[in-house]
PDB file of N, CA and C in Angstrom:
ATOM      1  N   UNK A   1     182.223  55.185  61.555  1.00  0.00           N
ATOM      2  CA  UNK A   1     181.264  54.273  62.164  1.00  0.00           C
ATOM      3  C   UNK A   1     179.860  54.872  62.180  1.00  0.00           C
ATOM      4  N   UNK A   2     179.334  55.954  62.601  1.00  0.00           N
ATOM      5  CA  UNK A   2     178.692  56.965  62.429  1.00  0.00           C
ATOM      6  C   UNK A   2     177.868  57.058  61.066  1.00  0.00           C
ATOM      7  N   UNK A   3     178.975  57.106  60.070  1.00  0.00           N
ATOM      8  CA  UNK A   3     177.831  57.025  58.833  1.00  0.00           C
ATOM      9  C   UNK A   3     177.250  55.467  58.491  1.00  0.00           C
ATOM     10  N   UNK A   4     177.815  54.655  58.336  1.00  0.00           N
ATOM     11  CA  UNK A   4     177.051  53.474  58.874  1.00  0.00           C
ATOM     12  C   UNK A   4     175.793  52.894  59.161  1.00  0.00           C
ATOM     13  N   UNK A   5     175.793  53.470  60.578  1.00  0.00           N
ATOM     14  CA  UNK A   5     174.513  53.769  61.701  1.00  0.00           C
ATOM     15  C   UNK A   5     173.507  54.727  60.250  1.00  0.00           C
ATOM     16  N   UNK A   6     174.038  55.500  60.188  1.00  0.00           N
ATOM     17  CA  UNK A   6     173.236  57.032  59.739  1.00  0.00           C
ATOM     18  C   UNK A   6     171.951  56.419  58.487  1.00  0.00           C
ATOM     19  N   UNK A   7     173.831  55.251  57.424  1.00  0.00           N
ATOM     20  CA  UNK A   7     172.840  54.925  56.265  1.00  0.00           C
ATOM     21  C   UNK A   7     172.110  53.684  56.265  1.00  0.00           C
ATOM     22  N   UNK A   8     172.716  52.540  57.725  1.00  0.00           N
ATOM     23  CA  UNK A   8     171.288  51.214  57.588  1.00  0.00           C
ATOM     24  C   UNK A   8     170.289  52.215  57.839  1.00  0.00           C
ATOM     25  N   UNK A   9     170.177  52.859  58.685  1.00  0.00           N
ATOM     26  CA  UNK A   9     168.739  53.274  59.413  1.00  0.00           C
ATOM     27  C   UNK A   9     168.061  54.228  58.455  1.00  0.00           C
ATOM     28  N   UNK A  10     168.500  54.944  57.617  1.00  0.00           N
ATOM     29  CA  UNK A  10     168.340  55.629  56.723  1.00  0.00           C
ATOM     30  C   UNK A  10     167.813  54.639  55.154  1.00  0.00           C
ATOM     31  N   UNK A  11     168.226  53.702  55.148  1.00  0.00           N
ATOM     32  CA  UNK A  11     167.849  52.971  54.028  1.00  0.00           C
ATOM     33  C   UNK A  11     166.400  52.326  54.941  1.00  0.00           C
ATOM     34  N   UNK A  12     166.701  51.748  56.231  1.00  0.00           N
ATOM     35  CA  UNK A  12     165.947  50.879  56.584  1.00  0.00           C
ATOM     36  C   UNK A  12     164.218  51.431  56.324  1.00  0.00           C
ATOM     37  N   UNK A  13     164.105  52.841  56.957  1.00  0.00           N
ATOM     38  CA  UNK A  13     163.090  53.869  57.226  1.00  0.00           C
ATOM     39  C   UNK A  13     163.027  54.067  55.936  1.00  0.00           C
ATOM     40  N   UNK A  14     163.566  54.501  55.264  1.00  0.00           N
ATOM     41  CA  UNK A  14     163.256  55.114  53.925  1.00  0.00           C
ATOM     42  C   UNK A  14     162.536  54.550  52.874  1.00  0.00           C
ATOM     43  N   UNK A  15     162.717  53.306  52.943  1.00  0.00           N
ATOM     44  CA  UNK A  15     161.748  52.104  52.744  1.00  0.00           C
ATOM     45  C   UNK A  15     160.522  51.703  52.858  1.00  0.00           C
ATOM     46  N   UNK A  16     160.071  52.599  54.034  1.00  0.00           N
ATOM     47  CA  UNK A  16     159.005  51.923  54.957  1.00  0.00           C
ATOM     48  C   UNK A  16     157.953  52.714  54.285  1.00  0.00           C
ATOM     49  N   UNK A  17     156.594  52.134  54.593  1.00  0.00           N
ATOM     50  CA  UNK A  17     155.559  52.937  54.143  1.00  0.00           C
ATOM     51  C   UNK A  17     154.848  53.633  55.687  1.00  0.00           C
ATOM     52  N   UNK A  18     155.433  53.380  56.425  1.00  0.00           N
ATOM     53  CA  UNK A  18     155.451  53.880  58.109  1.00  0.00           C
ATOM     54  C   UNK A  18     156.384  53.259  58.776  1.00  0.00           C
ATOM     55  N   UNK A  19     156.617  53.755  59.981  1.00  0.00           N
ATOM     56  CA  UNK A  19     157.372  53.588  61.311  1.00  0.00           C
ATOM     57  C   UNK A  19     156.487  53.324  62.310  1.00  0.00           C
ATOM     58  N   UNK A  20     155.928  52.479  63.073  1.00  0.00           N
ATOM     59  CA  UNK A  20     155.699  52.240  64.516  1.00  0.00           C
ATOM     60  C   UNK A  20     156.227  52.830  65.395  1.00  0.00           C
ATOM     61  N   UNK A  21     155.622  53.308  66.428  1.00  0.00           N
ATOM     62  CA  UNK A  21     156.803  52.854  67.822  1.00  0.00           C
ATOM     63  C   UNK A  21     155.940  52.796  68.702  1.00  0.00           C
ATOM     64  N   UNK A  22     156.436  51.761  69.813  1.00  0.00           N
ATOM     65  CA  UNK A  22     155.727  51.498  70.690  1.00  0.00           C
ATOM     66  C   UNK A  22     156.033  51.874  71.604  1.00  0.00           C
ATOM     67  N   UNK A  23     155.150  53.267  71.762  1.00  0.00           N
ATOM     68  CA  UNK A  23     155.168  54.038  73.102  1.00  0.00           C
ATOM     69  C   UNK A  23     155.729  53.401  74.744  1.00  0.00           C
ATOM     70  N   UNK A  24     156.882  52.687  75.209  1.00  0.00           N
ATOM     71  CA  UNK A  24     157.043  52.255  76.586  1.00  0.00           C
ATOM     72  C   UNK A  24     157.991  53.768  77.509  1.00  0.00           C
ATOM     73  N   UNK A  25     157.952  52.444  78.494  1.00  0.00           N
ATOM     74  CA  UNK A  25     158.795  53.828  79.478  1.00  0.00           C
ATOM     75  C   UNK A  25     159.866  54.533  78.818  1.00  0.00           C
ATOM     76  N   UNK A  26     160.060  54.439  78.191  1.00  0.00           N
ATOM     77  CA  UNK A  26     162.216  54.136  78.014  1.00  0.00           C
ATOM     78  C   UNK A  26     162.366  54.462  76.110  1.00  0.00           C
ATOM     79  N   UNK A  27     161.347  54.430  75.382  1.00  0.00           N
ATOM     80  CA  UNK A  27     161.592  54.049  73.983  1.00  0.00           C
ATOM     81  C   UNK A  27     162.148  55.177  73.454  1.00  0.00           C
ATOM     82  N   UNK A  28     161.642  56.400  73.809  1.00  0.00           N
ATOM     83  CA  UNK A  28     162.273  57.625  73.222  1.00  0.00           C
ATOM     84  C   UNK A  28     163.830  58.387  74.313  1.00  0.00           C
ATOM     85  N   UNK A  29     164.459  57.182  74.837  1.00  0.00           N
ATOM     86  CA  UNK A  29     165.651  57.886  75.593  1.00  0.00           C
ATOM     87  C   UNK A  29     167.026  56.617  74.971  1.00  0.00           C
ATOM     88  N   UNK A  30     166.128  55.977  73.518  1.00  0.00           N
ATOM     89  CA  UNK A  30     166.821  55.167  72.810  1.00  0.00           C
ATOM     90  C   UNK A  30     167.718  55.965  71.498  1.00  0.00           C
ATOM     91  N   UNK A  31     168.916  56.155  71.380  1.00  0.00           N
ATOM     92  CA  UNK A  31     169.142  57.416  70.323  1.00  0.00           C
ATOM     93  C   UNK A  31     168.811  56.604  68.867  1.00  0.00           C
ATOM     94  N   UNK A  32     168.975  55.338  68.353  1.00  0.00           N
ATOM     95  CA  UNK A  32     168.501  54.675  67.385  1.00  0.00           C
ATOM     96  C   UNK A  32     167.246  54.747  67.197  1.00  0.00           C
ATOM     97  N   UNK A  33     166.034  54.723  68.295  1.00  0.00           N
ATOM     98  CA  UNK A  33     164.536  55.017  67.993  1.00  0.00           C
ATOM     99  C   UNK A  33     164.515  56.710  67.385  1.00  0.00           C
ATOM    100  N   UNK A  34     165.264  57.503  68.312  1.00  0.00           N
ATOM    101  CA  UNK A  34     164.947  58.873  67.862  1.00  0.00           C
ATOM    102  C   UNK A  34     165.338  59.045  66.597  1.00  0.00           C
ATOM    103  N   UNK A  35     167.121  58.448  66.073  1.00  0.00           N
ATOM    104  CA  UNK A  35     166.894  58.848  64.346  1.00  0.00           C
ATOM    105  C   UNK A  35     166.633  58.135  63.984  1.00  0.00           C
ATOM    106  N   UNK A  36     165.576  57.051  63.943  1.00  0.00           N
ATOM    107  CA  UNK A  36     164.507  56.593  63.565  1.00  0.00           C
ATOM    108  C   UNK A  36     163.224  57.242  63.205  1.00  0.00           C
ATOM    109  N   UNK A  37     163.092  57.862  63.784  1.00  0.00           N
ATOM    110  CA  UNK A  37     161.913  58.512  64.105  1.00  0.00           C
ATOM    111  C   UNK A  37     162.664  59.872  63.187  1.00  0.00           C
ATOM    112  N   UNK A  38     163.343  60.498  63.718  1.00  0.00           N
ATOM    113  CA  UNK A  38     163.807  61.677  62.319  1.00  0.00           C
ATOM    114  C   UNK A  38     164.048  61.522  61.121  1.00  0.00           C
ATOM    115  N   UNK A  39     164.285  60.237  60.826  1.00  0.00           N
ATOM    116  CA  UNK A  39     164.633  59.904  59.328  1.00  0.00           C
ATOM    117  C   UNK A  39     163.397  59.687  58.656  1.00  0.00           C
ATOM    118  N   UNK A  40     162.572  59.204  59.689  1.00  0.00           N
ATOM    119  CA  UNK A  40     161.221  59.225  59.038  1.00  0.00           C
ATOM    120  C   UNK A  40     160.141  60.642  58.513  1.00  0.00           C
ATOM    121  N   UNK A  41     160.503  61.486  59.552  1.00  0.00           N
ATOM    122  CA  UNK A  41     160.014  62.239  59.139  1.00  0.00           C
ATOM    123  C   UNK A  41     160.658  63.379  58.425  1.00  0.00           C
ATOM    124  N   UNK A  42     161.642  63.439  58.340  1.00  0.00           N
ATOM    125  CA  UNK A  42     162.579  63.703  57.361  1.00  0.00           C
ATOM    126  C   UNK A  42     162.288  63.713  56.027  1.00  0.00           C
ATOM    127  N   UNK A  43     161.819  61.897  56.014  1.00  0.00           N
ATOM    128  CA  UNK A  43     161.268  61.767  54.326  1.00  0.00           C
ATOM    129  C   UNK A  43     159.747  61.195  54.215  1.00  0.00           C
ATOM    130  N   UNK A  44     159.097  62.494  55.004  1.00  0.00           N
ATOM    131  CA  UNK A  44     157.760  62.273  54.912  1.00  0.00           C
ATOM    132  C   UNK A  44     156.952  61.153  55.159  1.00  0.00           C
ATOM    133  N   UNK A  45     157.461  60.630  56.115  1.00  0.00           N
ATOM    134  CA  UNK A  45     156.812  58.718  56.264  1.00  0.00           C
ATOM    135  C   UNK A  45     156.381  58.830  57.235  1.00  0.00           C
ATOM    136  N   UNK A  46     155.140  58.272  57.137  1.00  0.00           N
ATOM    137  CA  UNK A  46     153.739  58.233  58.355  1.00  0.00           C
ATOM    138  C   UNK A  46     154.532  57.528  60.137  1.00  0.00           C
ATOM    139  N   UNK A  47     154.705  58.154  61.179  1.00  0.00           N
ATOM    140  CA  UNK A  47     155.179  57.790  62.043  1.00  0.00           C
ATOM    141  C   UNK A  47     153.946  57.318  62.833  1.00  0.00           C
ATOM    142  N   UNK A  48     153.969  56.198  63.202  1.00  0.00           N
ATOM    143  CA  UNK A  48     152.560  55.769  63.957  1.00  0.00           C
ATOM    144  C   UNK A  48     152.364  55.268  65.792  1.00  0.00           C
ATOM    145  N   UNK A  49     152.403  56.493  66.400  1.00  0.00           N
ATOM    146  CA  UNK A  49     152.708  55.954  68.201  1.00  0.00           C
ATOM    147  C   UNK A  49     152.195  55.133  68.501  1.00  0.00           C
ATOM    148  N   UNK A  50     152.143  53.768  69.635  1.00  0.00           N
ATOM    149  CA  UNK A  50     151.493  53.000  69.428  1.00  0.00           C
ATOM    150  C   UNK A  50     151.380  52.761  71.212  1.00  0.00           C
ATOM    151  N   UNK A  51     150.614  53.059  71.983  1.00  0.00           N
ATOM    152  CA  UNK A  51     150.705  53.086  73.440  1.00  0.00           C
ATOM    153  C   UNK A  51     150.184  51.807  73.660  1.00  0.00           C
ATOM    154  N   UNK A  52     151.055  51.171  74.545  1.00  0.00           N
ATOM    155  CA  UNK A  52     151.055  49.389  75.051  1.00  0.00           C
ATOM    156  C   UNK A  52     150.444  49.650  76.556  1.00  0.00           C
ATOM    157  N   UNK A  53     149.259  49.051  76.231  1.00  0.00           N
ATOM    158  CA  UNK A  53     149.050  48.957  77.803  1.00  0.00           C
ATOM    159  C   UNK A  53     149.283  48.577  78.838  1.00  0.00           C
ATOM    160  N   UNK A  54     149.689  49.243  80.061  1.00  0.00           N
ATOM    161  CA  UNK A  54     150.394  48.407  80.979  1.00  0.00           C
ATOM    162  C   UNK A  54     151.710  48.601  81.005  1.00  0.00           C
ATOM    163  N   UNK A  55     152.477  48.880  80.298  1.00  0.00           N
ATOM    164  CA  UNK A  55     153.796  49.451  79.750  1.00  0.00           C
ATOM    165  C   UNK A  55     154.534  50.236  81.110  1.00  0.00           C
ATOM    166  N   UNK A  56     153.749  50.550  81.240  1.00  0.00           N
ATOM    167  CA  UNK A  56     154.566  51.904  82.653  1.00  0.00           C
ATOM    168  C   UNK A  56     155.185  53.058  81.606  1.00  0.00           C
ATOM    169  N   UNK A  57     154.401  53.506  80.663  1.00  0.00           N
ATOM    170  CA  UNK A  57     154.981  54.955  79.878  1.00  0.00           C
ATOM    171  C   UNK A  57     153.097  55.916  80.612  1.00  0.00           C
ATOM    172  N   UNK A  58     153.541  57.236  81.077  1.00  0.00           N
ATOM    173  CA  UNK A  58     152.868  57.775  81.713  1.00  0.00           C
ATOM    174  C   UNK A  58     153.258  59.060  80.298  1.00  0.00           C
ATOM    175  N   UNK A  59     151.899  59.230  80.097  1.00  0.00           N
ATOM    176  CA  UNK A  59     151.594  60.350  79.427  1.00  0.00           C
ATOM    177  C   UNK A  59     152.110  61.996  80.093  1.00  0.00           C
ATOM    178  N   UNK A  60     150.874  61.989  81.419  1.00  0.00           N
ATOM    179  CA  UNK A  60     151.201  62.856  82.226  1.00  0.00           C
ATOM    180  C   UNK A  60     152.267  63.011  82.738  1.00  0.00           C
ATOM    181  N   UNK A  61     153.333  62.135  83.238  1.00  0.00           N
ATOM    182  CA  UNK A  61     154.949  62.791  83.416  1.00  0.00           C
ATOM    183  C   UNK A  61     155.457  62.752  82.585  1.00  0.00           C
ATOM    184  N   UNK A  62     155.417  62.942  81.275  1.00  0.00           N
ATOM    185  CA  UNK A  62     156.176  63.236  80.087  1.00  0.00           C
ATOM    186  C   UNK A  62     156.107  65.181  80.155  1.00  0.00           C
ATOM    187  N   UNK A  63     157.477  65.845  80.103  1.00  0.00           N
ATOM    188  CA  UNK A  63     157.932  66.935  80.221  1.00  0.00           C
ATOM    189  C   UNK A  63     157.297  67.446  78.957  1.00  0.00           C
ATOM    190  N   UNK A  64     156.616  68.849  79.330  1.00  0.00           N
ATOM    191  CA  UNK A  64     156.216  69.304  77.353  1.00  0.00           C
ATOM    192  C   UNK A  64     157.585  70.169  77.348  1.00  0.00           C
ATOM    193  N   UNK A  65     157.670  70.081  76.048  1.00  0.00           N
ATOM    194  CA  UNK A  65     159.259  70.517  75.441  1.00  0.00           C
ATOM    195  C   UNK A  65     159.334  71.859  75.773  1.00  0.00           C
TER     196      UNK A  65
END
């Protein structure tokens, strides 16, 4: 089931001439956004953050790694 997942999202991204994401509260605790986001950069494809205003995603309480 697993590879599946691995190769839509992997074809889907791989495709792309970028990735979006729209920075909200919650978007990066999505595991489909994250290998999203790795597959992209994986194969060198422009990842583009996109902060929604109003959103309730707080820069400042974001943990640095």
């Amino acid at each position: 089931m697993s590879e599946h997942i691995e190769d839509a999202v992997s074809i889907g991204v791989r495709d792309s001439a970028a990735l979006i994401v729209l920075l909200t509260k919650r978007v990066l605790s999505c595991p489909f956004t994250l290998l999203e986001v790795y597959t992209a950069l994986d194969n060198n494809i422009t990842v583009v953050p996109v902060m929604v205003a109003g959103s309730g995603y707080d820069f400042a309480a974001v943990p640095e790694p």
